[in-house]
Protein backbone atom coordinates (compact mmCIF):
# COMPACT_ATOMS: atom_id res chain seq x y z
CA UNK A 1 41.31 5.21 80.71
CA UNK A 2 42.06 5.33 77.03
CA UNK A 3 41.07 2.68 75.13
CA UNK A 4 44.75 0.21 74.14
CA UNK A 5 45.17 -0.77 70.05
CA UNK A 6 47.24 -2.55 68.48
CA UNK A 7 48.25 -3.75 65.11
CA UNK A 8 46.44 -6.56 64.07
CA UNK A 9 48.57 -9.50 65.48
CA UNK A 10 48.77 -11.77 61.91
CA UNK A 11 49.81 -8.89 60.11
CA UNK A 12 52.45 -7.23 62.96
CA UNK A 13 53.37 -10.58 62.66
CA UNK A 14 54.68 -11.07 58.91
CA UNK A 15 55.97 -7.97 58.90
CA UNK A 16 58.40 -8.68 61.31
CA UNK A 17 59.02 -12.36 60.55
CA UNK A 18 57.41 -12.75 57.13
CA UNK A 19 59.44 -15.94 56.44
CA UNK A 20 59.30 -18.40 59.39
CA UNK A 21 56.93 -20.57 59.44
CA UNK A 22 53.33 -20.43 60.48
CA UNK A 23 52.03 -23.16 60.18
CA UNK A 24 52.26 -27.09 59.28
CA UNK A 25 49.33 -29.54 58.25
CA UNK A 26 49.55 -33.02 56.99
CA UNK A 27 53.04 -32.34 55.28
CA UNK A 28 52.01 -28.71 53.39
CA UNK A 29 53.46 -25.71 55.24
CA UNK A 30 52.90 -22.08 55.23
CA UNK A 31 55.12 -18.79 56.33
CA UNK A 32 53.87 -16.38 58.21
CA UNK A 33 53.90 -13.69 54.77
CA UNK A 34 51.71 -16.67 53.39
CA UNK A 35 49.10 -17.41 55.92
CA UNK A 36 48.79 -13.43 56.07
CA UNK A 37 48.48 -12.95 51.98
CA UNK A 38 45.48 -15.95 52.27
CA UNK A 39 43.64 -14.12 55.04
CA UNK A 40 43.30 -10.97 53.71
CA UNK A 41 41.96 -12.86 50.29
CA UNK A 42 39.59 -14.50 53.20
CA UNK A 43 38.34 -11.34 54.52
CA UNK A 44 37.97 -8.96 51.24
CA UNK A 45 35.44 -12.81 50.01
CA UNK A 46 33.93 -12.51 53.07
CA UNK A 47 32.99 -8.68 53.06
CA UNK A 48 31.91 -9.53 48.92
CA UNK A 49 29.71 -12.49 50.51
CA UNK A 50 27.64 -9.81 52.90
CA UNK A 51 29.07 -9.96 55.97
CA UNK A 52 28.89 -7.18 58.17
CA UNK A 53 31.37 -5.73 60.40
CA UNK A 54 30.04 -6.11 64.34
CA UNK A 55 28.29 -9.12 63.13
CA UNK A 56 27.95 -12.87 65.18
CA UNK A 57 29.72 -15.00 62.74
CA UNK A 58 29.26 -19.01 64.06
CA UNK A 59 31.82 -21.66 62.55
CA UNK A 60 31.15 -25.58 62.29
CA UNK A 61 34.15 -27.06 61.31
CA UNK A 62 36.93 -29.16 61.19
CA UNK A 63 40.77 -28.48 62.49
CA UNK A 64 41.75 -27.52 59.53
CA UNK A 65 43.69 -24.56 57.63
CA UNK A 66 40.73 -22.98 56.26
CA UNK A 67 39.92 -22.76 60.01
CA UNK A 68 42.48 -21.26 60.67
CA UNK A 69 42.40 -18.52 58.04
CA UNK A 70 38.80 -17.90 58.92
CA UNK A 71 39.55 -17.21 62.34
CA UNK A 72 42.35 -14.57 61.21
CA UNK A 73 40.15 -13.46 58.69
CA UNK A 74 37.39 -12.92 61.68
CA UNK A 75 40.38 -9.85 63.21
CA UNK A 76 40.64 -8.08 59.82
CA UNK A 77 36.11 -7.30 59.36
CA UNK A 78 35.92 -6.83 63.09
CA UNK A 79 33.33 -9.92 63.37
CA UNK A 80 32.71 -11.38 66.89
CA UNK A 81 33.74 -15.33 66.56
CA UNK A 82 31.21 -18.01 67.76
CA UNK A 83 32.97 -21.11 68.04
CA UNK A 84 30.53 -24.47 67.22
CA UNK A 85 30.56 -27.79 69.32
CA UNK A 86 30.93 -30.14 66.15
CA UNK A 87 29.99 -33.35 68.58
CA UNK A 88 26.65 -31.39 69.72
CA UNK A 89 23.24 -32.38 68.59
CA UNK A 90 21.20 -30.31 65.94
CA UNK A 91 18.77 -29.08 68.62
CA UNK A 92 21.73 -28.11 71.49
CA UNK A 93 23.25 -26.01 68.29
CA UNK A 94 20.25 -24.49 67.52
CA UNK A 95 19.96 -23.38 71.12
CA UNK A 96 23.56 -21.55 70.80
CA UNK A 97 22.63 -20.02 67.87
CA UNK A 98 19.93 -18.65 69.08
CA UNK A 99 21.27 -17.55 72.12
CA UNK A 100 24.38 -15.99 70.77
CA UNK A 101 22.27 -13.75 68.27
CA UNK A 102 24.71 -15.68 65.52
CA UNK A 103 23.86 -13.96 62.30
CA UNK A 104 25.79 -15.99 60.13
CA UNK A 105 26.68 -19.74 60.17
CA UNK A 106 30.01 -20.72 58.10
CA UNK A 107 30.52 -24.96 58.46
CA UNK A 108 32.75 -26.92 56.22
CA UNK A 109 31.60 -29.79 53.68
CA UNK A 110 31.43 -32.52 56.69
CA UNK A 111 29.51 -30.66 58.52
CA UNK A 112 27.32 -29.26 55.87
CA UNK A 113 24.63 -32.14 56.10
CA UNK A 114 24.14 -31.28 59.94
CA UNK A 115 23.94 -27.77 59.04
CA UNK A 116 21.05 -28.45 57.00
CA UNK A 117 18.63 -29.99 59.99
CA UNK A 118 19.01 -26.62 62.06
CA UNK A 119 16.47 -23.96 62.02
CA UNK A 120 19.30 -21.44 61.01
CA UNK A 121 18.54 -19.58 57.85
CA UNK A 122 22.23 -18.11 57.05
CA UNK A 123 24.19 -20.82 56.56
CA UNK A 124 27.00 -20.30 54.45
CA UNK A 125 29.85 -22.95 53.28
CA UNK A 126 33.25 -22.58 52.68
CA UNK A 127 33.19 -23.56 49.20
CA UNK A 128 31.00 -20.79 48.85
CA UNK A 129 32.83 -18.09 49.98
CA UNK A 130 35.78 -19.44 48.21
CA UNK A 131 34.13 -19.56 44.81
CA UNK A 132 33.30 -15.55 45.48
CA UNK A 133 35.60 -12.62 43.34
CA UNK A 134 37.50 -10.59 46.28
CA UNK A 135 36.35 -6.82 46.99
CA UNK A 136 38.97 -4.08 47.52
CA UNK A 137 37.71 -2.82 50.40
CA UNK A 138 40.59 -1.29 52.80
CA UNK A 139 40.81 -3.84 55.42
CA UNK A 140 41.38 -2.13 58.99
CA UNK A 141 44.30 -3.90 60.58
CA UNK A 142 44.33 -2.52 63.59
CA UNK A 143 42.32 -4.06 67.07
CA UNK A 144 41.59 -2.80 69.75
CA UNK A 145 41.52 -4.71 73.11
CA UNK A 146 38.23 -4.04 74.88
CA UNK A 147 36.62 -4.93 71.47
CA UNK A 148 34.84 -8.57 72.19
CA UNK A 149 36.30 -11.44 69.91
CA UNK A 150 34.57 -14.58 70.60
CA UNK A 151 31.27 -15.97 72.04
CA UNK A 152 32.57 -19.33 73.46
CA UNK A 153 30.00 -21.74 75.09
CA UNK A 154 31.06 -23.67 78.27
CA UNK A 155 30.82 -26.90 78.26
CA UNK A 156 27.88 -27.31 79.70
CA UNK A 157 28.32 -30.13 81.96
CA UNK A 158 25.77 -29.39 84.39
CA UNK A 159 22.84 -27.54 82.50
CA UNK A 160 22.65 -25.24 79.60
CA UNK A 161 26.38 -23.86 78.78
CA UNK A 162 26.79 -20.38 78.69
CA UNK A 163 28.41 -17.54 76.12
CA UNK A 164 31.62 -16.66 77.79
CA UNK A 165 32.86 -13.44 76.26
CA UNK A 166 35.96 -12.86 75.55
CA UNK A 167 37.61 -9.53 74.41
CA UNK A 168 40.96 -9.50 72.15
CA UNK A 169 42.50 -8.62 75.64
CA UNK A 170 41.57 -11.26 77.20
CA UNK A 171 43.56 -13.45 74.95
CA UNK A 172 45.99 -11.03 74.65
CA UNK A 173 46.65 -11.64 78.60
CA UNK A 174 46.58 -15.10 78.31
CA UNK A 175 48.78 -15.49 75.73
CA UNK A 176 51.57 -13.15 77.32
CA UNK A 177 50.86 -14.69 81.07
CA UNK A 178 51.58 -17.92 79.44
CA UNK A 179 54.86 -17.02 77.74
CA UNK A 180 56.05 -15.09 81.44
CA UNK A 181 55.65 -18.66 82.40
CA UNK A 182 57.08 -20.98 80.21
CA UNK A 183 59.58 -18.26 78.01
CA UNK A 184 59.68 -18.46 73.93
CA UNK A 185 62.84 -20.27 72.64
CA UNK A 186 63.49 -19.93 69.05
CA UNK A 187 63.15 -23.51 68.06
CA UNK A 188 59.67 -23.72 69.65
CA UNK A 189 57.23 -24.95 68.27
CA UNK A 190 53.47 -25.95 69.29
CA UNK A 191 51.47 -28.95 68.48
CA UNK A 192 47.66 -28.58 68.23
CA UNK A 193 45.68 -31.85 68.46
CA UNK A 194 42.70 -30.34 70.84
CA UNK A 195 39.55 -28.53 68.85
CA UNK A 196 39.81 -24.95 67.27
CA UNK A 197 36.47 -24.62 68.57
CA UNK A 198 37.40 -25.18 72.31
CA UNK A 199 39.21 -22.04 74.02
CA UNK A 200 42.39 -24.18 74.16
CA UNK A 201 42.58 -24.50 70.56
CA UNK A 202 41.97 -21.31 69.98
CA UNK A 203 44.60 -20.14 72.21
CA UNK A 204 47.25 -21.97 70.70
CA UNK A 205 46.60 -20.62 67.73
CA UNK A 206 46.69 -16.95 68.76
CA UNK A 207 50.01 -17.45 70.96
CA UNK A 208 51.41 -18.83 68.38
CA UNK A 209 50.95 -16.10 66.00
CA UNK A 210 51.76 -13.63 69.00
CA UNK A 211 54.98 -15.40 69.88
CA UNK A 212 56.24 -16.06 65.97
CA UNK A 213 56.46 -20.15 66.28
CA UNK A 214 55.28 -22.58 64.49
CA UNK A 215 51.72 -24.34 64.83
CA UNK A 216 51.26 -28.16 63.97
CA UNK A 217 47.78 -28.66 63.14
CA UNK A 218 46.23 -31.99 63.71
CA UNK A 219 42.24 -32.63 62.38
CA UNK A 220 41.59 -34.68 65.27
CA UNK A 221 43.81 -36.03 68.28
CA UNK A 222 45.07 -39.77 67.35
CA UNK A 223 48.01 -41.23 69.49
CA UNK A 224 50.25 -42.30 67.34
CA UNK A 225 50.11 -39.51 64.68
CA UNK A 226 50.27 -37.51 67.89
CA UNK A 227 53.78 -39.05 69.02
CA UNK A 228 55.28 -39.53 65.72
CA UNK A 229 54.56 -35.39 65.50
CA UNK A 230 56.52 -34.96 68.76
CA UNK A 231 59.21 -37.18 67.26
CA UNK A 232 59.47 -35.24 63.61
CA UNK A 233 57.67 -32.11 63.22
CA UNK A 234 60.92 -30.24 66.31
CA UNK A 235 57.42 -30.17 68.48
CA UNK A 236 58.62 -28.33 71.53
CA UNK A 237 55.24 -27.60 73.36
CA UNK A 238 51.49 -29.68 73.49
CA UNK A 239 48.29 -29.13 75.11
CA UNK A 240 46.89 -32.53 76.68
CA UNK A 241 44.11 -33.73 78.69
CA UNK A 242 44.71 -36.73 80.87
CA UNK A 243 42.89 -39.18 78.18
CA UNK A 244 44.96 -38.10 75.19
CA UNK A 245 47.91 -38.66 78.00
CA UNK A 246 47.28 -41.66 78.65
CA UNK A 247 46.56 -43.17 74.98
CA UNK A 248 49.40 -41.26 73.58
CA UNK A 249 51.95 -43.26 76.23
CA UNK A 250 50.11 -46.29 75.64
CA UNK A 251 50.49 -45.98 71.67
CA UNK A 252 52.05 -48.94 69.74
CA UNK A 253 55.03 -46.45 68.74
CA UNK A 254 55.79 -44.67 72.26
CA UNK A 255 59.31 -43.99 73.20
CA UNK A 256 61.08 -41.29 74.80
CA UNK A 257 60.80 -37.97 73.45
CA UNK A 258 63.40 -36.05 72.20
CA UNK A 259 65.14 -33.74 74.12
CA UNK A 260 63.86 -30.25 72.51
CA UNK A 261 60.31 -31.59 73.81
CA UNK A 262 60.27 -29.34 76.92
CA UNK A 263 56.80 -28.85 77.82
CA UNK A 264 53.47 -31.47 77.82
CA UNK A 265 51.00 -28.62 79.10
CA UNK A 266 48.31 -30.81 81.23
CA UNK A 267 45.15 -29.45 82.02
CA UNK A 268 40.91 -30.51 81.21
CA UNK A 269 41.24 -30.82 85.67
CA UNK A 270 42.82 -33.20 88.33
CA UNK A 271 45.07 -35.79 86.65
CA UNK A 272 45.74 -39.26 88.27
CA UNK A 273 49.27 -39.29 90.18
CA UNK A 274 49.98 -42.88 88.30
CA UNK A 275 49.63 -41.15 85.19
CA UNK A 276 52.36 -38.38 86.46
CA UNK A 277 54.26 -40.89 87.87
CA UNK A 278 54.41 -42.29 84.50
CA UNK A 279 55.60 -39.03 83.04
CA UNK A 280 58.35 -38.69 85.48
CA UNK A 281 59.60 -42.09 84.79
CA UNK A 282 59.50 -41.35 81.21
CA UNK A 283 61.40 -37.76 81.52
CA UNK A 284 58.77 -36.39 79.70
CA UNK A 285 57.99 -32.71 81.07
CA UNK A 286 54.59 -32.64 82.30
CA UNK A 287 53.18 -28.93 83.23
CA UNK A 288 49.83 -29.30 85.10
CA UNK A 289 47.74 -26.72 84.30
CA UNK A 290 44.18 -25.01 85.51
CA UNK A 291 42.21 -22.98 83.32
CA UNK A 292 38.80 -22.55 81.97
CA UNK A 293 36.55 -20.94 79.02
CA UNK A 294 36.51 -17.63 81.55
CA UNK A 295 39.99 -17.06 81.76
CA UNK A 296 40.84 -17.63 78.27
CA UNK A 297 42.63 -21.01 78.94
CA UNK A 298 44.92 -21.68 81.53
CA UNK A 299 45.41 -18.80 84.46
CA UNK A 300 47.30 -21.23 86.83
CA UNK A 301 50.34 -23.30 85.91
CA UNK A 302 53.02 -25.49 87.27
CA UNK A 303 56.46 -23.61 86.95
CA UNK A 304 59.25 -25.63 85.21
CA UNK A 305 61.57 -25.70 88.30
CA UNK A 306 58.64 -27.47 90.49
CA UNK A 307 57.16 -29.72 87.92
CA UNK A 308 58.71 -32.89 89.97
CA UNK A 309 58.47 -31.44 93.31
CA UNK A 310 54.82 -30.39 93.15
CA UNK A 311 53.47 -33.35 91.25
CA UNK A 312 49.80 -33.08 91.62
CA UNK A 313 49.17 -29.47 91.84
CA UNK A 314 48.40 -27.01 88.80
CA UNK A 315 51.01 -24.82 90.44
CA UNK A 316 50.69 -20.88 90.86
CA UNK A 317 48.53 -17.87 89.42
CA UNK A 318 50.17 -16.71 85.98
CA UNK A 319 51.19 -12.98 85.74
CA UNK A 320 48.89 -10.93 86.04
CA UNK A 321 46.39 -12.90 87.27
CA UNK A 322 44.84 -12.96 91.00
CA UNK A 323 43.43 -16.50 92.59
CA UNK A 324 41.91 -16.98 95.80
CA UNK A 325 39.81 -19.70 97.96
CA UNK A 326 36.78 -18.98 99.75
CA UNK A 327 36.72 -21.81 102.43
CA UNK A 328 33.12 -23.25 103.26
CA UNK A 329 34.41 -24.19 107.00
CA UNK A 330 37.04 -21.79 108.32
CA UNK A 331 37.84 -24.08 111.17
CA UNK A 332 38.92 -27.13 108.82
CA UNK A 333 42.98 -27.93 109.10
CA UNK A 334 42.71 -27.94 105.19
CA UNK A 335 40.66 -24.80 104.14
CA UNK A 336 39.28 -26.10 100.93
CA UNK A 337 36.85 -23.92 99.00
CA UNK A 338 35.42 -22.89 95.58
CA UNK A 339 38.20 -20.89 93.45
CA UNK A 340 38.31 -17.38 92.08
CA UNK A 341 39.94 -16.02 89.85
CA UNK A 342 40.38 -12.32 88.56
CA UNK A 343 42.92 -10.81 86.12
CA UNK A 344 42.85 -8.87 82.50
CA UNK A 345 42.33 -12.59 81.31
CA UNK A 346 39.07 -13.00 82.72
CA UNK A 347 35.60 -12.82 80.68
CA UNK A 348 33.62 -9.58 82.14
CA UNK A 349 30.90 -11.96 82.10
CA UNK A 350 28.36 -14.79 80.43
CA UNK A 351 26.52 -12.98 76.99
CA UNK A 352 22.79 -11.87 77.74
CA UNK A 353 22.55 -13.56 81.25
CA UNK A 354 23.06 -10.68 83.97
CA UNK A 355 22.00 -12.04 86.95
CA UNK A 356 24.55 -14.87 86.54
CA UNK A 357 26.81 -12.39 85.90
CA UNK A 358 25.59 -10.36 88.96
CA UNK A 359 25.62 -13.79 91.20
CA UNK A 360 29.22 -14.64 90.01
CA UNK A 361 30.91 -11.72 89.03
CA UNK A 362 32.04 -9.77 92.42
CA UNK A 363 34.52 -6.67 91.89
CA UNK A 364 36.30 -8.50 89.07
CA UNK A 365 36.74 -11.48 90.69
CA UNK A 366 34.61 -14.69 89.57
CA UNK A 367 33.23 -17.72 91.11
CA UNK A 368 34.83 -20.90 89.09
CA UNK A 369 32.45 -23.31 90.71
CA UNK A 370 35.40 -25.52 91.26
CA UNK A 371 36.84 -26.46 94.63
CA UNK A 372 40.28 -26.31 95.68
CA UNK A 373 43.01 -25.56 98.16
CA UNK A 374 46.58 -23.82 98.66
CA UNK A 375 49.63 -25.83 100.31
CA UNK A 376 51.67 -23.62 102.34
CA UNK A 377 53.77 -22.65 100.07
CA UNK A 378 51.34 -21.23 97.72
CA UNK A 379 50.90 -23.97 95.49
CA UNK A 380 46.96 -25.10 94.05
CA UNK A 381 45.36 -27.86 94.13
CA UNK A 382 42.25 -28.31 92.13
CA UNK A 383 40.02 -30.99 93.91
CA UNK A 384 36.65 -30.86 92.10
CA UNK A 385 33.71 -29.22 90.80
CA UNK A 386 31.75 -27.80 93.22
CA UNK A 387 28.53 -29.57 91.93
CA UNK A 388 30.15 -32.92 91.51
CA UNK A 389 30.78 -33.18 95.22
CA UNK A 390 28.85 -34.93 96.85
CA UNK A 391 28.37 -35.60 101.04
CA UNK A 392 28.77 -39.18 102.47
CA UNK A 393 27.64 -39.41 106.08
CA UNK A 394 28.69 -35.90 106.46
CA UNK A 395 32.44 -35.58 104.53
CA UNK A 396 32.99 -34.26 101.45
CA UNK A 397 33.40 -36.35 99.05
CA UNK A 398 35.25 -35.58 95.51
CA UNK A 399 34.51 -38.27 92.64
CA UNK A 400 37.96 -37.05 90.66
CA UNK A 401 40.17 -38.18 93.95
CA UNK A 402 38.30 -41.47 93.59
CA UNK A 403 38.36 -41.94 89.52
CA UNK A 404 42.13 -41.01 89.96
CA UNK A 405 42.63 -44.02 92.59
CA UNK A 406 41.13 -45.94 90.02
CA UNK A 407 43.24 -45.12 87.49
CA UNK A 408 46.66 -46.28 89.61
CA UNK A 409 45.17 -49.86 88.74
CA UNK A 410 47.21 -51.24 85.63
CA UNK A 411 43.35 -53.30 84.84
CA UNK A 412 41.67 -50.01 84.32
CA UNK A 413 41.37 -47.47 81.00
CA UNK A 414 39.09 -44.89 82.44
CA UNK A 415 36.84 -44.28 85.36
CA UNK A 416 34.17 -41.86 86.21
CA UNK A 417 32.54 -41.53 89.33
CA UNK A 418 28.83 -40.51 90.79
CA UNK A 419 27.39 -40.30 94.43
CA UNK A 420 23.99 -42.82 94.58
CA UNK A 421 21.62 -42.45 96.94
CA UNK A 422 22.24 -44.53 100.19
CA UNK A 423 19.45 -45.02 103.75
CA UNK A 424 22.25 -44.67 105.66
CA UNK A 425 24.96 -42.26 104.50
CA UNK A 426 22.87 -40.24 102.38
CA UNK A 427 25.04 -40.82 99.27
CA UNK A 428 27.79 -43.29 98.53
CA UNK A 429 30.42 -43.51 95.24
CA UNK A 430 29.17 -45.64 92.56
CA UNK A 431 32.26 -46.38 89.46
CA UNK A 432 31.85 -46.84 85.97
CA UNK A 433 34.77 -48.56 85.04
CA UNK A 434 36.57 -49.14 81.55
CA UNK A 435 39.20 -51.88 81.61
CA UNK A 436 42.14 -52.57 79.51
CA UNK A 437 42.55 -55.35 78.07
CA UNK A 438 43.35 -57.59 80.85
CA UNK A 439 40.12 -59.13 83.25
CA UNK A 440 39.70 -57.97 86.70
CA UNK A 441 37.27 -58.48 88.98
CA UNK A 442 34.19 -55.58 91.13
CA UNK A 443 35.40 -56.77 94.33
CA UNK A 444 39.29 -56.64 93.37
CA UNK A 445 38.77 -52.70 92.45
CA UNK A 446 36.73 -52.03 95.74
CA UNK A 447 39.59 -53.59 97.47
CA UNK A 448 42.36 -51.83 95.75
CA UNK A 449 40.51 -48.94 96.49
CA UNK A 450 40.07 -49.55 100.22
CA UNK A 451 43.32 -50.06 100.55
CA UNK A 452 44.35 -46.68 99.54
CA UNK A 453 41.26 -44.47 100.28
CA UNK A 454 39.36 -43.76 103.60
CA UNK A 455 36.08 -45.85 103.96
CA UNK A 456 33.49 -43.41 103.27
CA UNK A 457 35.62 -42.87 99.40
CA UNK A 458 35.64 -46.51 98.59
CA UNK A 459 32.42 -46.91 95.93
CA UNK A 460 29.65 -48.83 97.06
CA UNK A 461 28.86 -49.60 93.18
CA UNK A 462 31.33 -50.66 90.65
CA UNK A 463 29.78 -50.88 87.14
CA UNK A 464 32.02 -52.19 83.84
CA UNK A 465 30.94 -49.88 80.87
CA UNK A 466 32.34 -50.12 77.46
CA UNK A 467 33.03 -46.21 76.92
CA UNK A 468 32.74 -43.37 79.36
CA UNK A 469 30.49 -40.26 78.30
CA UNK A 470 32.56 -37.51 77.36
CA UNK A 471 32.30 -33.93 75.81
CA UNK A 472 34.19 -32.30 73.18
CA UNK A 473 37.05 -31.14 75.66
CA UNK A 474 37.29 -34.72 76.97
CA UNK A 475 35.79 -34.21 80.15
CA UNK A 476 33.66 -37.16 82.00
CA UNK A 477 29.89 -36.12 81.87
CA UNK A 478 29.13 -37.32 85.14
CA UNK A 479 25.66 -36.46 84.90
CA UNK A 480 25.59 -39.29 81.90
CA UNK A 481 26.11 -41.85 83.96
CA UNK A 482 23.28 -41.59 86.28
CA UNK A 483 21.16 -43.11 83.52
CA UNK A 484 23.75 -46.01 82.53
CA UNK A 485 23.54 -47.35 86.53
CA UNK A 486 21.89 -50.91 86.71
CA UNK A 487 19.57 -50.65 89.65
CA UNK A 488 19.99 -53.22 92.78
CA UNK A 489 23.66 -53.50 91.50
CA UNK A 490 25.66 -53.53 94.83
CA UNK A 491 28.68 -55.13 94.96
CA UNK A 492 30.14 -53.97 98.31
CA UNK A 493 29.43 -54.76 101.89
């Protein structure tokens, strides 16, 4: 099969619409003709600085334009991105560098001091390659997709993360199964407050190049800069996790949002059915979504038409993507099982690690080591991860149905849930708790939660904790909170 090329996307794209606009950030915008004009200057400084084409190129930076025109500037020299964790430690870095066979480190002036505690020799700031002359060296704007684009690291939630790899068709895919989905209006427009180093970041900034609609950059995700966006920048489209949810409709300037808001995408895994609930009372469009660092974002998403219907599901497979459940016990009325997923979207596999590639890779289609089930009509919905579930006195039990039973009570912030060992069930839920502002007592939660959950779900342990342990993406890091439980503290019969 011949190999597929393409122009590059930036520049196909201000040819054809050189004046709309690209991109806005903290009042300063730029057309598409612009953005283009500044990454070209990007890639003839970066080609003067030494860099090779072919080469690892790692970034540690902020959201932030010069991001932005990096990343584009990445597509023009033919240089395989390797997006940085900026909330890792030095030493966790130092492992991806390694690992990745990064041959050149680019970070920004906040993250410059960090920079200089790794082992990494090439470490180059921005500054730097700003200060350089440009070459005239014929840029080749044209990609082709089976050429790899970015290294991105999981999130490494249980163990070391691993190098996804991702080809320029693999985001190609994921933008256009996206758009099949949720169609491209002329007024849209999509908000960015999620990192430009997470593959949902990144995405958004590619689709929105590929579809010719604006991108509102945030540096960092803060609720009420996020809603007043929604309210003035004509924000038609944002990428959420349930805690930036949450906070944003808890903000001190939340009100409905305007009616060209059409789509509040929903994904980081299972969100609480208060917190939809919420969303449907306010009007505001909530799209659960499922995706991971493999499939290039999101691969299954809620349709428009059942976003009320199906509350609680992440909906169907986008086109052209395949998804299918392998049950662990054929027999069971509900044939829950850990998810696969194959399409054009999906990483051909984890960089230098082939026998993980060999254990999870099987005739395209890959184990997502989460757990999950179809309705009968179709629908999925995402239960777990596979290695967060834990077995109480023989049933499966899934700490994300718990946390989100948690969450229904108006005393509680956040929750995050573990299985303890137990003499007699073999493990039992212990919660970590973060409550509003109001006071609420252990044995009030363990009630609210036996009210609403069968026996063997209702934690054994309830523990109040100041701030849960998150990553990057926002996701709980369950295996954090091992460490944080107070021995002998039972506070259930």
């Amino acid at each position: 099969m011949a190999e597929i090329e393409m122009k590059n996307w930036l520049s196909q794209r201000a040819y054809l619409t050189p004046g709309r606009t690209a991109l806005t950030f903290e009042n300063k915008k730029w057309t598409y003709r612009e953005l283009n004009e500044s990454v070209k200057s990007m890639a003839q400084k970066l080609l003067k600085s030494g860099l090779e084409r072919g080469q690892h190129v790692g970034f540690l930076m902020e959201n932030h334009p010069d991001t932005i025109i990096l990343l584009h500037a990445f597509h023009l020299i033919h240089v395989v991105a390797v997006p940085l964790n900026k909330r890792l430690s030095v030493s966790e870095l130092d492992y991806q560098l390694d690992h990745a066979e990064v041959d050149w480190l680019i970070v920004d002036e906040i993250h410059q001091k960090k920079a200089q505690g790794l082992r990494f020799e090439k470490i180059v700031t921005m500054m730097e390659i700003k200060a350089v002359n440009e070459t005239n060296v014929k840029l080749d704007e044209v990609i082709h997709l089976d050429d790899l684009h970015s290294i991105i690291f999981t999130s490494g939630t249980t163990g070391y993360p691993k190098g996804v790899m991702l080809t320029y068709g693999n985001h190609w895919w994921s933008a256009t199964g996206s758009a099949f989905n949720l169609g491209i209006r002329d007024d849209d427009c999509w908000l960015c407050a999620v990192p430009l180093f997470h593959v949902s970041g990144l995405s958004i900034m590619m689709r929105s190049v590929i579809y010719g609609i604006p991108m509102v950059l945030h540096r960092n995700f803060e609720p009420v800069a996020f809603n007043e966006s929604i309210y003035k920048d004509g924000v038609t489209i944002a990428s959420v996790v349930s805690l930036m949810l949450s906070k944003a409709l808890g903000a001190e300037n939340f009100h409905p949002y305007p009616s060209v808001f059409r789509c509040m995408l929903l994904g980081g895994g299972p969100a609480p059915l208060p917190l939809l609930k919420r969303c449907e009372t306010n009007a505001i469009p909530i799209f659960q979504t499922y995706g991971l660092s493999e499939s290039a974002s999101q691969i299954v998403t809620l349709a428009p038409e059942d976003s009320i219907r199906k509350l609680g599901s992440a909906g169907k497979p986008l086109f052209p993507a395949q998804v299918k459940i392998i049950p662990e016990d054929e027999n069971a009325s509900i044939r829950e099982g850990e998810i696969f997923v194959k399409g054009p979207n999906v990483t051909q596999g984890y960089f230098k690690k082939p026998s993980i590639n060999e254990e999870k890779i099987k005739d395209g289609w890959l184990a997502t080591g989460d757990v999950g089930y179809f309705d009968d009509e179709g629908f999925l919905f995402v239960l777990d991860r596979r290695k967060d579930m834990f077995v109480s006195g023989g049933e499966n039990v899934y700490p994300a149905e718990i946390e989100a039973c948690l969450l229904g009570h108006n005393a509680v912030s956040e929750a995050g849930v573990i299985g303890i060992d137990d003499v007699v069930w073999g493990k039992v839920p212990a919660a970590f708790v973060v409550l509003e502002d109001s006071d609420v007592s252990k044995e009030v939660l363990i009630q609210y939660c036996k009210e609403r959950l069968a026996g063997y779900k209702v934690p054994k342990v309830v523990q109040f904790i100041e701030v849960l342990p998150r990553n990057a993406s926002n996701k709980i890091l369950r295996k954090d909170l091992y460490s944080l439980l107070e021995v002998g503290d039972e506070n259930a019969d």
